[in-house]
N, C-alpha and C. Protein backbone atom coordinates (compact mmCIF):
# COMPACT_ATOMS: atom_id res chain seq x y z
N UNK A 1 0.84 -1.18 0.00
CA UNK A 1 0.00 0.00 0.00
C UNK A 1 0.89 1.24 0.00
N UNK A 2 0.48 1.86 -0.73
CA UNK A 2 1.40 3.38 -0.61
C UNK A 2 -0.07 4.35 -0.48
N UNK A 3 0.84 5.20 0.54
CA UNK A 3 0.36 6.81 1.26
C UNK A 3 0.16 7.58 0.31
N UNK A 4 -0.96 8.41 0.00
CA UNK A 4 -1.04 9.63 -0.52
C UNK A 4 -1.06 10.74 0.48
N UNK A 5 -0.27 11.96 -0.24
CA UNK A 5 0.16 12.43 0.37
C UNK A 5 -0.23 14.23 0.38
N UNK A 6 -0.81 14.78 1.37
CA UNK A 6 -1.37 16.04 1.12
C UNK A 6 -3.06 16.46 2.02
N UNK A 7 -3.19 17.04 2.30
CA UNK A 7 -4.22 17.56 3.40
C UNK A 7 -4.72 19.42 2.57
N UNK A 8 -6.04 19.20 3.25
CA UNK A 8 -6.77 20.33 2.63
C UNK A 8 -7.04 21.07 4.50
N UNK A 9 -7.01 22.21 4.90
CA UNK A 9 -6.97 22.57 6.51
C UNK A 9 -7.65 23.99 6.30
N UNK A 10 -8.33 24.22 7.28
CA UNK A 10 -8.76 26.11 7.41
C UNK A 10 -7.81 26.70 8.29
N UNK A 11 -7.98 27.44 8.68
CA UNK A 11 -7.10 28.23 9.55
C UNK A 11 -7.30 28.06 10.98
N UNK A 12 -8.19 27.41 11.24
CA UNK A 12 -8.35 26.94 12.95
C UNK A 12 -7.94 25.25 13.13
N UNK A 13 -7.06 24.91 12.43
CA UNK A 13 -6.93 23.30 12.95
C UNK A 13 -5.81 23.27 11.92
N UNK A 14 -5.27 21.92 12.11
CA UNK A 14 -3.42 21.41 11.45
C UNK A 14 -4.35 20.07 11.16
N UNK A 15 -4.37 19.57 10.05
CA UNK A 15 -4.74 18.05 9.96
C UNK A 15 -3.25 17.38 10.02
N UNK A 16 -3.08 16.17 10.01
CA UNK A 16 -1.69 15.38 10.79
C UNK A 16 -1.85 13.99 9.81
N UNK A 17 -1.08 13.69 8.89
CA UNK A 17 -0.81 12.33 9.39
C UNK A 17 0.52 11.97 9.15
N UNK A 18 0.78 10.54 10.41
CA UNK A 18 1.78 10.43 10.63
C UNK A 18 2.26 9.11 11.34
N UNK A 19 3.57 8.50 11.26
CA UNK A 19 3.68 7.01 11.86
C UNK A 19 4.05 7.12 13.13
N UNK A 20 3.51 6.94 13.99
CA UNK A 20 3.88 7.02 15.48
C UNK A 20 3.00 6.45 16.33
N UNK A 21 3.40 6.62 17.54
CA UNK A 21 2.41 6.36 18.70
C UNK A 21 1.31 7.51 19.02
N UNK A 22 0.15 6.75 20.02
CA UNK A 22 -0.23 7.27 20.59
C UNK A 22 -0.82 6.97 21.90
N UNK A 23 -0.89 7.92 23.23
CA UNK A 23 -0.82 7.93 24.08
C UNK A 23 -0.02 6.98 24.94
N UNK A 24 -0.15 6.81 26.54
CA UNK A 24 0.47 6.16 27.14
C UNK A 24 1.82 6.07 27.42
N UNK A 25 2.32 4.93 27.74
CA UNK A 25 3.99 5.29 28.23
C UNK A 25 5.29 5.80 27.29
N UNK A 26 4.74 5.38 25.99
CA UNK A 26 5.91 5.64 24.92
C UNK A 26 5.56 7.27 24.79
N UNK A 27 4.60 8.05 24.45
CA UNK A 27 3.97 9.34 24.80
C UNK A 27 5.24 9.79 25.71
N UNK A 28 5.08 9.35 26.98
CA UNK A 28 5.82 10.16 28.20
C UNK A 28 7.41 10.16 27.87
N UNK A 29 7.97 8.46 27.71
CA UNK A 29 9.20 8.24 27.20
C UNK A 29 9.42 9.27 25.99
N UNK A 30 8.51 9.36 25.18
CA UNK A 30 9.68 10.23 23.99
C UNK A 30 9.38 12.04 24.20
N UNK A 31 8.52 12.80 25.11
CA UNK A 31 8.46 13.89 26.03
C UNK A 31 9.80 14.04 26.75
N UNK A 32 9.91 12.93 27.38
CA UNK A 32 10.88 13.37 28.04
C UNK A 32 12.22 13.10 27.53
N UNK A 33 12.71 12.15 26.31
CA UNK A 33 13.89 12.28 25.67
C UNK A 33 14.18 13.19 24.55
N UNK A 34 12.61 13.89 23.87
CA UNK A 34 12.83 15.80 23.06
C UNK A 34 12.84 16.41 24.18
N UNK A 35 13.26 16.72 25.54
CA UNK A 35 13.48 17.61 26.23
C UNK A 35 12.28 18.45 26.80
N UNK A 36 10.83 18.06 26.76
CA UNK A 36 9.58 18.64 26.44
C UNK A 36 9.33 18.68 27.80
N UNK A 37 8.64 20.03 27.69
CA UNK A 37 7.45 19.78 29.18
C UNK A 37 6.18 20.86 28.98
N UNK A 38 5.12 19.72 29.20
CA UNK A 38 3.57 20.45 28.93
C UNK A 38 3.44 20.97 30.20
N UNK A 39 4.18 21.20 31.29
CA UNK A 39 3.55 21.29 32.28
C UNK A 39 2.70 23.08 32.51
N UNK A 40 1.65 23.01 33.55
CA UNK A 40 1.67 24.51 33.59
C UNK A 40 2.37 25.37 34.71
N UNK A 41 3.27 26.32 34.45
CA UNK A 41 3.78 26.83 35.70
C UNK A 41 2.71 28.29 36.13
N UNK A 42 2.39 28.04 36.93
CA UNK A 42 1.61 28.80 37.61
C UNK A 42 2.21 30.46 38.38
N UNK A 43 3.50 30.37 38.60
CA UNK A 43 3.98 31.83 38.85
C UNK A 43 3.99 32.61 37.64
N UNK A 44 4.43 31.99 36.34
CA UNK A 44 4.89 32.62 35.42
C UNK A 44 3.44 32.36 34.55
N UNK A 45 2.69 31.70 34.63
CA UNK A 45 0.76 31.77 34.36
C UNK A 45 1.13 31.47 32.71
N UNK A 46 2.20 30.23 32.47
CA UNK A 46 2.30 29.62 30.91
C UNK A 46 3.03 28.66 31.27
N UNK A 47 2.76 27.76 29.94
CA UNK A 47 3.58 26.52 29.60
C UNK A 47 4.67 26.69 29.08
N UNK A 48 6.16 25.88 29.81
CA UNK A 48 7.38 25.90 29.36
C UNK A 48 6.96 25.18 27.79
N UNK A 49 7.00 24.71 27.40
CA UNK A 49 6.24 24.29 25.78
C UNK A 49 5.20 24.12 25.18
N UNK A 50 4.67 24.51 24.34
CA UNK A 50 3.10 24.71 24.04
C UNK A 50 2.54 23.57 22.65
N UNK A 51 1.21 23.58 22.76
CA UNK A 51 1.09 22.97 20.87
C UNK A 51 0.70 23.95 20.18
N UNK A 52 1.66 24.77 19.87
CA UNK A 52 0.95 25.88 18.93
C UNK A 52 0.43 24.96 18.01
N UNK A 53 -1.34 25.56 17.20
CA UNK A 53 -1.86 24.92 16.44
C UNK A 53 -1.63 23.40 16.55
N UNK A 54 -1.81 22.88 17.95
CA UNK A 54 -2.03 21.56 18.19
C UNK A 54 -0.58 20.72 17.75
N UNK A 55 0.09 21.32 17.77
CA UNK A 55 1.56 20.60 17.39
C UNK A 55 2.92 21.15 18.02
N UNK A 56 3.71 20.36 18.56
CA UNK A 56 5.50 20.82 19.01
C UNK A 56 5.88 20.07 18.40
N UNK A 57 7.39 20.66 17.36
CA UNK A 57 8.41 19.69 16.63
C UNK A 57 9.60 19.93 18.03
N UNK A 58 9.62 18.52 17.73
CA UNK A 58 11.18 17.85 18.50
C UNK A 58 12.08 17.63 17.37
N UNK A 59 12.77 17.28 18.15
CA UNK A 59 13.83 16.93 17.37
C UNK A 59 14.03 16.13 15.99
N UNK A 60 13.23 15.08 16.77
CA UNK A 60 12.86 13.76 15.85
C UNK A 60 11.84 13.48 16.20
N UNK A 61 10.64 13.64 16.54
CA UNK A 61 9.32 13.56 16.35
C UNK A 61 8.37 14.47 16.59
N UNK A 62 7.14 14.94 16.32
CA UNK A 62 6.63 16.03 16.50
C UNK A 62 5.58 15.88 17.15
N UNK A 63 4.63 16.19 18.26
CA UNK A 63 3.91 16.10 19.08
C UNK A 63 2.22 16.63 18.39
N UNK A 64 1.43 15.93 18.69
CA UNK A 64 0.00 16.47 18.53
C UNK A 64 -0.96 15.89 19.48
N UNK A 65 -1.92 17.08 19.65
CA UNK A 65 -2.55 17.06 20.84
C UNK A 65 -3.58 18.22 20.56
N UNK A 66 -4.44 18.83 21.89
CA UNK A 66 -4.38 19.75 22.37
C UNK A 66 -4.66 20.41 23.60
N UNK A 67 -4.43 21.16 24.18
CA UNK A 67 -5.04 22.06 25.48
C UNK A 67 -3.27 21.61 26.14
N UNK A 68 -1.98 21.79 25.05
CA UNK A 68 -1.00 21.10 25.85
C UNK A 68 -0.76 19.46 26.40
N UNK A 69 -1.51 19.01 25.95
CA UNK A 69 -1.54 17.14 26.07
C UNK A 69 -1.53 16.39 24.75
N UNK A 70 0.06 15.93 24.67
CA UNK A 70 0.23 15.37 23.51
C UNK A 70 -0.46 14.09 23.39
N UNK A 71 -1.78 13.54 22.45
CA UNK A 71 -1.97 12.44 22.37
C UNK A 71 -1.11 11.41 21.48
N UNK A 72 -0.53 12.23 20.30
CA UNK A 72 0.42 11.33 19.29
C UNK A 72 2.03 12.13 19.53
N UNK A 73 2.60 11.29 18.96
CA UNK A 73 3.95 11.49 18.62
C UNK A 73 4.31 10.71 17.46
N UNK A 74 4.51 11.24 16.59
CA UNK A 74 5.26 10.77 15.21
C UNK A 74 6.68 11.59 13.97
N UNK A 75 6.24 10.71 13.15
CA UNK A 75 6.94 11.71 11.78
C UNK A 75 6.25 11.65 10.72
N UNK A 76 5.93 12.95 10.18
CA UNK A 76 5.22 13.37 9.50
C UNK A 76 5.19 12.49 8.07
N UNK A 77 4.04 11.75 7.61
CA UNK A 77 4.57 10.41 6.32
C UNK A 77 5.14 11.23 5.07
N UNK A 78 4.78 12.76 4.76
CA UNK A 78 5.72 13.08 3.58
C UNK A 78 7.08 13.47 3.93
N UNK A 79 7.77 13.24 5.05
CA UNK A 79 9.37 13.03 5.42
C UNK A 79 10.01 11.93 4.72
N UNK A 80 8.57 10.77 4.34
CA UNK A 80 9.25 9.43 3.87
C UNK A 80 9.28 9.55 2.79
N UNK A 81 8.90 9.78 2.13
CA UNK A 81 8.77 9.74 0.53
C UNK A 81 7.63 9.40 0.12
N UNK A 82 7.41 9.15 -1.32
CA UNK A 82 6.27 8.76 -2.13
C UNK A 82 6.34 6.99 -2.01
N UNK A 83 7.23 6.44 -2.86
CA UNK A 83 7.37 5.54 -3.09
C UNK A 83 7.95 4.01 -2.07
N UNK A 84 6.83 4.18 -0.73
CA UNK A 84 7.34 3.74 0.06
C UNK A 84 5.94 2.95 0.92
N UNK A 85 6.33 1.90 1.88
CA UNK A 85 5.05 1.04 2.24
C UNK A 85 5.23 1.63 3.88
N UNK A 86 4.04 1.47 4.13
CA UNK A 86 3.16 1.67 5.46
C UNK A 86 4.73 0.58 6.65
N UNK A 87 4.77 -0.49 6.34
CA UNK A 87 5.54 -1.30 6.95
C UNK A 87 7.11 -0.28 6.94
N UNK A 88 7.42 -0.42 5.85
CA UNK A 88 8.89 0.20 5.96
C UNK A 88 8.85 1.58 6.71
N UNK A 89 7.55 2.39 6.30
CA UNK A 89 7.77 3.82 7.13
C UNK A 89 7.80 3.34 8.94
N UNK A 90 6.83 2.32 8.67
CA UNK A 90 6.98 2.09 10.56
C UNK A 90 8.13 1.41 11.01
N UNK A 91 9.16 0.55 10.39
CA UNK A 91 10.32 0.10 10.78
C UNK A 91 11.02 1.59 10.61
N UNK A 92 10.77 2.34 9.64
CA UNK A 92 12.16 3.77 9.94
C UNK A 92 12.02 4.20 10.97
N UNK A 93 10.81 4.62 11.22
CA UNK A 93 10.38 4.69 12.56
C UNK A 93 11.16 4.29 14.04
N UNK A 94 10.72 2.73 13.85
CA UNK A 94 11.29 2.39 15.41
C UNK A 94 13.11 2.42 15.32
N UNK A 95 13.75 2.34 13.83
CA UNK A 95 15.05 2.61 14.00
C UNK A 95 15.53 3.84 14.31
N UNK A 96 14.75 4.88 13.67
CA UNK A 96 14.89 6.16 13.85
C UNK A 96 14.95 6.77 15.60
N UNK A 97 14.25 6.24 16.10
CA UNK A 97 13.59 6.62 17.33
C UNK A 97 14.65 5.85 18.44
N UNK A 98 14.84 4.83 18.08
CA UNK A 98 15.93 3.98 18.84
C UNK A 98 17.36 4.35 18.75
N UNK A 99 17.81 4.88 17.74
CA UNK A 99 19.20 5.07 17.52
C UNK A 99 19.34 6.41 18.12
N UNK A 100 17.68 7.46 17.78
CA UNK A 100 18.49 8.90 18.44
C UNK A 100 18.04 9.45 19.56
N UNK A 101 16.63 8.60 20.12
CA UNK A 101 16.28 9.03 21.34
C UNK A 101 16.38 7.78 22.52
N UNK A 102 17.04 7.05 21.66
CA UNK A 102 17.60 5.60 23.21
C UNK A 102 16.16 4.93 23.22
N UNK A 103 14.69 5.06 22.51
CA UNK A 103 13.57 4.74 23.04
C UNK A 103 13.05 3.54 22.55
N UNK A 104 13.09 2.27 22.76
CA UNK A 104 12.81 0.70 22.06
C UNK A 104 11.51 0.77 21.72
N UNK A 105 10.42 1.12 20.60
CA UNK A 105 9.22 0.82 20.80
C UNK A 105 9.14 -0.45 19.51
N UNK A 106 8.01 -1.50 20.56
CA UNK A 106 8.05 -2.52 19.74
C UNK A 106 6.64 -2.08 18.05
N UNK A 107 7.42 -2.85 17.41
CA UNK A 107 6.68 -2.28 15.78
C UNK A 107 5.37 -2.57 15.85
N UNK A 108 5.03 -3.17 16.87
CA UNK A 108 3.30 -3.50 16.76
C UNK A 108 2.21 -2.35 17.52
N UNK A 109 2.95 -1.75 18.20
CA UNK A 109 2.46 -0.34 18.95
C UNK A 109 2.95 1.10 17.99
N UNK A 110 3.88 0.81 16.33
CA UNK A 110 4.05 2.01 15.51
C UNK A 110 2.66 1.78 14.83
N UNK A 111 1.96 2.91 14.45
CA UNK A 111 0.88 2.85 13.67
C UNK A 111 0.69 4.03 12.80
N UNK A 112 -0.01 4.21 11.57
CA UNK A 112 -0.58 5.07 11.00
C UNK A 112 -1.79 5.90 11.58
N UNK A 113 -1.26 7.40 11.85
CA UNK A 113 -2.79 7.93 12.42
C UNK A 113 -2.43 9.16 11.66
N UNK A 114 -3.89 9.33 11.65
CA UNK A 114 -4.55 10.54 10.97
C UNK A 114 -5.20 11.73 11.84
N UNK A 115 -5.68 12.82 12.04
CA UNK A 115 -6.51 13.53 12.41
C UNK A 115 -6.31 14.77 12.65
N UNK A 116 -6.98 15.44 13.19
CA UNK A 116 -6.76 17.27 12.99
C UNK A 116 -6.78 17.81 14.61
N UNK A 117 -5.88 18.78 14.74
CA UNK A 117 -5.48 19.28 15.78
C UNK A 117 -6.04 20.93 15.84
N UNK A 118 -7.02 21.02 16.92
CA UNK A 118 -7.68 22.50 16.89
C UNK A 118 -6.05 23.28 17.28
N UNK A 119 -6.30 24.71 16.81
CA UNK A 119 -5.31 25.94 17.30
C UNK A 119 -6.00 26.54 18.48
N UNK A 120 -6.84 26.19 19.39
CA UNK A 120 -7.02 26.96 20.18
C UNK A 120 -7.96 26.31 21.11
């Protein structure tokens, strides 16, 4: 199967798709190896990192969510190319992710997701 590639969006939302996880412990694991924090600090009344328009790029994967709660983490499928299968983008994936953020995720928890992230 090959990806087509391209999204139609208004100006209040980011549509996404992309090979990665979502939610749960691999979520937290790769937060905390891009250096990320949703948290809210309350003296300074903002988040040390935000989802502008429902998204933070890391390093090597980019976060989507919103209200600051990343539900996915992936890479964006036109990083991979055209001419390429659902399987191989999710093995670049877990090599990608393993070699530069130390993070083992097994290939049966990489998946294809889709969906749109409000800006506000």
């Amino acid at each position: 199967m090959k990806a087509r590639i391209g999204f139609v969006s208004n100006s209040s939302s980011s549509s996404f798709c992309i090979i990665g996880v979502d939610g749960g412990k691999f979520i937290k694991q790769l937060i905390k190896a891009e250096g990320k924090d949703y948290e809210y600090n309350e003296k300074k009344d903002e988040y040390k990192d935000s989802l502008d328009y429902g998204t933070d790029e890391g390093r090597v994967v980019t976060f989507y969510g919103s209200d600051n709660e990343p539900s996915y983490a992936g890479i964006n499928i036109e990083s991979f190319g055209e001419d390429i299968t659902i399987k191989e983008m999710k093995n670049q994936f877990m090599k990608k992710v393993k070699k530069q953020l130390k993070i083992d995720i097994p290939l049966e928890k990489i998946k294809l997701h889709t969906g749109e992230c409000s800006s506000g």
